[in-house]
Protein backbone atom coordinates (compact mmCIF):
# COMPACT_ATOMS: atom_id res chain seq x y z
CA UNK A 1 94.96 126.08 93.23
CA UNK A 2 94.73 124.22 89.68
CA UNK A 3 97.44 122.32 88.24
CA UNK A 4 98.67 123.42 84.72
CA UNK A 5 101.37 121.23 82.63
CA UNK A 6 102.99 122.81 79.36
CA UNK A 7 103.88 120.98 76.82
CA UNK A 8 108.07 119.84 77.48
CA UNK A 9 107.45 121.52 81.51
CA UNK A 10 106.58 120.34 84.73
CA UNK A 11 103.47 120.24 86.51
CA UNK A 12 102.82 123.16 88.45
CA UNK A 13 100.41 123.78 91.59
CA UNK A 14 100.35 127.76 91.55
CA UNK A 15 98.06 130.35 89.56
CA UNK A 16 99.73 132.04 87.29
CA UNK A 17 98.11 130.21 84.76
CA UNK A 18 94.82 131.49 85.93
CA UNK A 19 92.46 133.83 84.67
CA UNK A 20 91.68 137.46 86.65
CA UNK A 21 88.48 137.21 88.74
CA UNK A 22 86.92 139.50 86.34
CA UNK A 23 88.02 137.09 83.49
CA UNK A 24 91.12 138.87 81.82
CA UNK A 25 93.99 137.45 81.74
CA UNK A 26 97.10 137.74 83.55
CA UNK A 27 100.65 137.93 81.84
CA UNK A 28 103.38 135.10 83.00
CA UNK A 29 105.85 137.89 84.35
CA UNK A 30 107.76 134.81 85.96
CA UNK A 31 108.84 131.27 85.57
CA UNK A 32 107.24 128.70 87.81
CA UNK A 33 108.82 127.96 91.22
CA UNK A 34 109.91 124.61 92.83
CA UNK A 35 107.63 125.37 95.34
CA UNK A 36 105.27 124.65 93.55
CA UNK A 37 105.78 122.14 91.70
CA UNK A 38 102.90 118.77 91.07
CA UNK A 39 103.46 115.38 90.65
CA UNK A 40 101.92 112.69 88.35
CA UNK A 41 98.85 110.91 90.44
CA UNK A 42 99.14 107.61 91.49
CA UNK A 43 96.05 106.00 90.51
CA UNK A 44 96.75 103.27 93.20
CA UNK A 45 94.84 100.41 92.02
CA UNK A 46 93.48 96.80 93.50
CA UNK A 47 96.40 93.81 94.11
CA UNK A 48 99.95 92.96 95.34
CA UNK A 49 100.86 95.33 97.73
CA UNK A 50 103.35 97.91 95.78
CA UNK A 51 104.27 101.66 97.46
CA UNK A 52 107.16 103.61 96.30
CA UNK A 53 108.64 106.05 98.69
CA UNK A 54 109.07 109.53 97.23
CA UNK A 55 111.16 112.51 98.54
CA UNK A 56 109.68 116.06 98.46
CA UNK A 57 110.46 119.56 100.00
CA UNK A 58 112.01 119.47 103.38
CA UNK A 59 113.46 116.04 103.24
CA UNK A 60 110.37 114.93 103.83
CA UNK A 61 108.94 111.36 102.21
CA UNK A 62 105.87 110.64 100.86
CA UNK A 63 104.29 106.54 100.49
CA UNK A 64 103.21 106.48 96.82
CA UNK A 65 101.04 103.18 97.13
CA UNK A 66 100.35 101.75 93.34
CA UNK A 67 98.70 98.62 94.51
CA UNK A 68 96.74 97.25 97.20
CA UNK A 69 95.01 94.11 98.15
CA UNK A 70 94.34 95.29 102.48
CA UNK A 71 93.68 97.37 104.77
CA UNK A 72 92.55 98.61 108.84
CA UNK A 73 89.09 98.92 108.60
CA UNK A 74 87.17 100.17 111.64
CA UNK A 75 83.50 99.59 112.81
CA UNK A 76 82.31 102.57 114.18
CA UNK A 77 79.43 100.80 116.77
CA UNK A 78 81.22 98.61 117.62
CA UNK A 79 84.39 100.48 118.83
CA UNK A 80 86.50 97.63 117.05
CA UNK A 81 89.40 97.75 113.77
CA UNK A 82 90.13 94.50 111.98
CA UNK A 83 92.94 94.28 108.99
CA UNK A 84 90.87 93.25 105.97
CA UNK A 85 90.92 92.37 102.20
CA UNK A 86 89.59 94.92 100.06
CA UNK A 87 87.94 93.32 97.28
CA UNK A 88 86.18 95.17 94.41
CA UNK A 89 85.13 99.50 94.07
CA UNK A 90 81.56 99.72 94.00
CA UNK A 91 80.88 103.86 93.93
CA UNK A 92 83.01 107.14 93.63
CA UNK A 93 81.51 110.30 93.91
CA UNK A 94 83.65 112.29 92.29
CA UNK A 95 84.08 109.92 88.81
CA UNK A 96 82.58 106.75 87.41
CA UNK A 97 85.80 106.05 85.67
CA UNK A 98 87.52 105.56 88.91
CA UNK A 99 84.87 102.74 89.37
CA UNK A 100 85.46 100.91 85.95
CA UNK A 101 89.14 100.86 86.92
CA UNK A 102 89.38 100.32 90.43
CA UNK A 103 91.41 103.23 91.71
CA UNK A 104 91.64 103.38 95.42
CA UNK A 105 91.14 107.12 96.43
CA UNK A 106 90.35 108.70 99.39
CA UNK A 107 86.34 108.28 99.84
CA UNK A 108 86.31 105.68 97.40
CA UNK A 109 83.00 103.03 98.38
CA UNK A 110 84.45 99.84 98.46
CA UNK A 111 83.54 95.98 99.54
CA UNK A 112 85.77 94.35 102.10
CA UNK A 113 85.72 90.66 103.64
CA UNK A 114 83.65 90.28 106.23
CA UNK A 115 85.13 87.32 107.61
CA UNK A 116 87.42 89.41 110.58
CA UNK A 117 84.49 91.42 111.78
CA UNK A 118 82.31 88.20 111.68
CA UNK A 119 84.80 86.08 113.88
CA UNK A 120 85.07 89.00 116.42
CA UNK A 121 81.59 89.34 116.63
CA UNK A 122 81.15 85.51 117.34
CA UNK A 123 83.39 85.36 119.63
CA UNK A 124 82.24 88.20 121.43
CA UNK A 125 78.58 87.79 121.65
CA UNK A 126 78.35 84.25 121.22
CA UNK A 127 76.12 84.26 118.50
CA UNK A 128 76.79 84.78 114.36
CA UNK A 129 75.51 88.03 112.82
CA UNK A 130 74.18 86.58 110.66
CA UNK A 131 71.73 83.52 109.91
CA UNK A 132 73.98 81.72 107.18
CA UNK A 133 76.61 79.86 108.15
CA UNK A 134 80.81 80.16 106.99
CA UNK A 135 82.15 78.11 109.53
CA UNK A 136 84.21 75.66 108.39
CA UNK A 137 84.61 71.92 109.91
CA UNK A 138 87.22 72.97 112.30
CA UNK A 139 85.13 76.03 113.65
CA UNK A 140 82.14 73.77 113.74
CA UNK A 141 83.76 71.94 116.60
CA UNK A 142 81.86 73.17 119.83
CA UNK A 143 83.85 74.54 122.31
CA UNK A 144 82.31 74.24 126.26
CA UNK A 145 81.83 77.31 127.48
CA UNK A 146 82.67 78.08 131.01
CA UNK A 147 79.71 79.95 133.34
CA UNK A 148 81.36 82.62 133.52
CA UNK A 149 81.39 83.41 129.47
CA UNK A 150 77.67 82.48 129.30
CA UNK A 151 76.75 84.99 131.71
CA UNK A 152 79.34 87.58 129.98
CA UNK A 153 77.87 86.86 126.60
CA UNK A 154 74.39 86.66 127.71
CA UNK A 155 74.94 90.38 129.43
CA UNK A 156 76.51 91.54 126.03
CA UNK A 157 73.51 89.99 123.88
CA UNK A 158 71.07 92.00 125.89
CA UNK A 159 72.41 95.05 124.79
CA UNK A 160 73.11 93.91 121.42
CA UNK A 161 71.87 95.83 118.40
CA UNK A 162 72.82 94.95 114.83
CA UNK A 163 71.51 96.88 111.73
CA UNK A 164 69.49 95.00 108.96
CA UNK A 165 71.28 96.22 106.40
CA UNK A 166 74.66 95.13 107.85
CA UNK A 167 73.10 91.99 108.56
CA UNK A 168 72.00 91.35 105.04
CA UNK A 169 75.85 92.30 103.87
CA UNK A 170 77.58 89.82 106.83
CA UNK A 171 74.99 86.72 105.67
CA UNK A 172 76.83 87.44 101.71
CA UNK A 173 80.47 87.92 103.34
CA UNK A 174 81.26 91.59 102.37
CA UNK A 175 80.82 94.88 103.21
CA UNK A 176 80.28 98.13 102.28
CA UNK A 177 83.20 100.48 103.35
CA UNK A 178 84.74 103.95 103.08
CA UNK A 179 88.21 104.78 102.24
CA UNK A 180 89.61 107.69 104.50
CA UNK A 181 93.51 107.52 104.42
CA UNK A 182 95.12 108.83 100.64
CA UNK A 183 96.67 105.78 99.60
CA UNK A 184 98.78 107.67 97.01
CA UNK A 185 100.21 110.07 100.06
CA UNK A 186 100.47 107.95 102.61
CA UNK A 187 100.66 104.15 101.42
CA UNK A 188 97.94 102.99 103.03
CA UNK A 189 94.13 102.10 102.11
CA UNK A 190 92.20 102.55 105.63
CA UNK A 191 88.79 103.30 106.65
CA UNK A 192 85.56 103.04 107.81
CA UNK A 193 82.66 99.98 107.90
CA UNK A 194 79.39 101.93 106.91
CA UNK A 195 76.55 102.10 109.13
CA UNK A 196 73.40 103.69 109.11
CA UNK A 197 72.37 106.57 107.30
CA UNK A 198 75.05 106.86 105.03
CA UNK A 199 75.10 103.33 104.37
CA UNK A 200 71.54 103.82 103.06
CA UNK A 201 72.64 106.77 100.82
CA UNK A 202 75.29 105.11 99.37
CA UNK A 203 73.19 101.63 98.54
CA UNK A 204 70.78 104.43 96.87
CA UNK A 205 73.64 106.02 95.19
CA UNK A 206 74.92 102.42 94.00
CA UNK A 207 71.03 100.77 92.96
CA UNK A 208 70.71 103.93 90.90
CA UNK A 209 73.74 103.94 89.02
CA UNK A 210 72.65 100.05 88.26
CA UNK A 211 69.69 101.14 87.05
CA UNK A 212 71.38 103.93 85.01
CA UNK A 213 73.38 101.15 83.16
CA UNK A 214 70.74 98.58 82.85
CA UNK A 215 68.91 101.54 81.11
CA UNK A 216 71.93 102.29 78.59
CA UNK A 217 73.21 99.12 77.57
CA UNK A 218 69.82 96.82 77.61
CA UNK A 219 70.35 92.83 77.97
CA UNK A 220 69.40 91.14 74.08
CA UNK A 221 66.60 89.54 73.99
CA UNK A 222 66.25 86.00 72.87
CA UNK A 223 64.87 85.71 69.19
């Protein structure tokens, strides 16, 4: 159902503010119930971890998250979840404006730090994912590696297949995600690492809304 707010009244969640199927309209032969009552959204938004708890009908509490800066982040291939950084919004489906601001929502496209998934993934296979390196003087420090873990790692690399496009996105140090928790319901900003086909609609999605701007707002040129 819509939500309708009067001017001096609540928000409200139910219908009676609608309009008959057939267009008329329908007369407000009662007041609105608590039942159905709305809230204000939350538009969480990117830094210092803020959620405010809120009480609703039963007793039961809801985690109003205003800010957040992290979150579990799970790679789907790989059968592996890492806590992350989110760092920037990149697309929203439903509203650019989301974008401009940086409101976490649920199916939000966003850019986390690579760095957790990288580690795991070196210390799994035994190889980077990538051909740049981010190790830093202490990591660069080889460690002797016992038979056994070269034949476990050489057994893993055998089977090991890694996506171009993921590859490309661990050699800058983010990637591209998907938000699936609400953060303003339920506190938290968790989700998905994207992979394959949808990855590749969403960097379509993202290079054309580039171009879309580049087309509006032109760079000057030099005189």
């Amino acid at each position: 159902p819509g939500t309708s707010q009067s001017e001096g009244m609540g928000i409200t969640r139910g219908s009676l503010h609608k309009k008959r199927p057939t267009g008329g309209k329908r007369k407000a032969f009662r007041k609105k119930r608590k039942h159905e009552l709305g809230r204000q959204p939350a538009h969480t938004k990117l830094g210092t971890k803020t959620v405010r708890v809120v009480r609703c009908r039963g007793g039961n509490l809801k985690h109003r998250a205003l800010r957040l800066e992290a979150g579990n982040y799970s790679w789907g291939s790989e059968a592996i979840t890492r806590k992350t950084r989110v760092l920037d919004v990149v697309y929203n489906a439903s509203n650019n404006e989301l974008v401009r601001t940086k409101t976490l929502v649920k199916n939000a496209i966003v850019q986390i730090d690579a760095t957790p998934f990288r580690q795991w993934y070196e210390q799994h296979y035994g190889i980077p994912p990538s051909k740049k390196k981010f190790k830093t003087k202490e990591e660069e420090v080889e460690v002797k590696k016992s038979h056994h873990v070269q034949h476990k790692h050489a057994a893993r690399q055998s089977t090991r297949q890694l996506d171009q496009l993921l590859e490309e996105q661990f050699a800058s140090g983010r990637l591209y995600a998907a938000v699936s928790s609400r953060p303003g319901q339920c506190g938290r900003c968790d989700g998905y690492v994207l992979e394959g086909k949808e990855l590749e609609f969403y960097l379509k999605k993202i290079k054309a809304k580039k171009g879309t701007r580049a087309q509006r707002w032109p760079a000057s040129q030099p005189v």
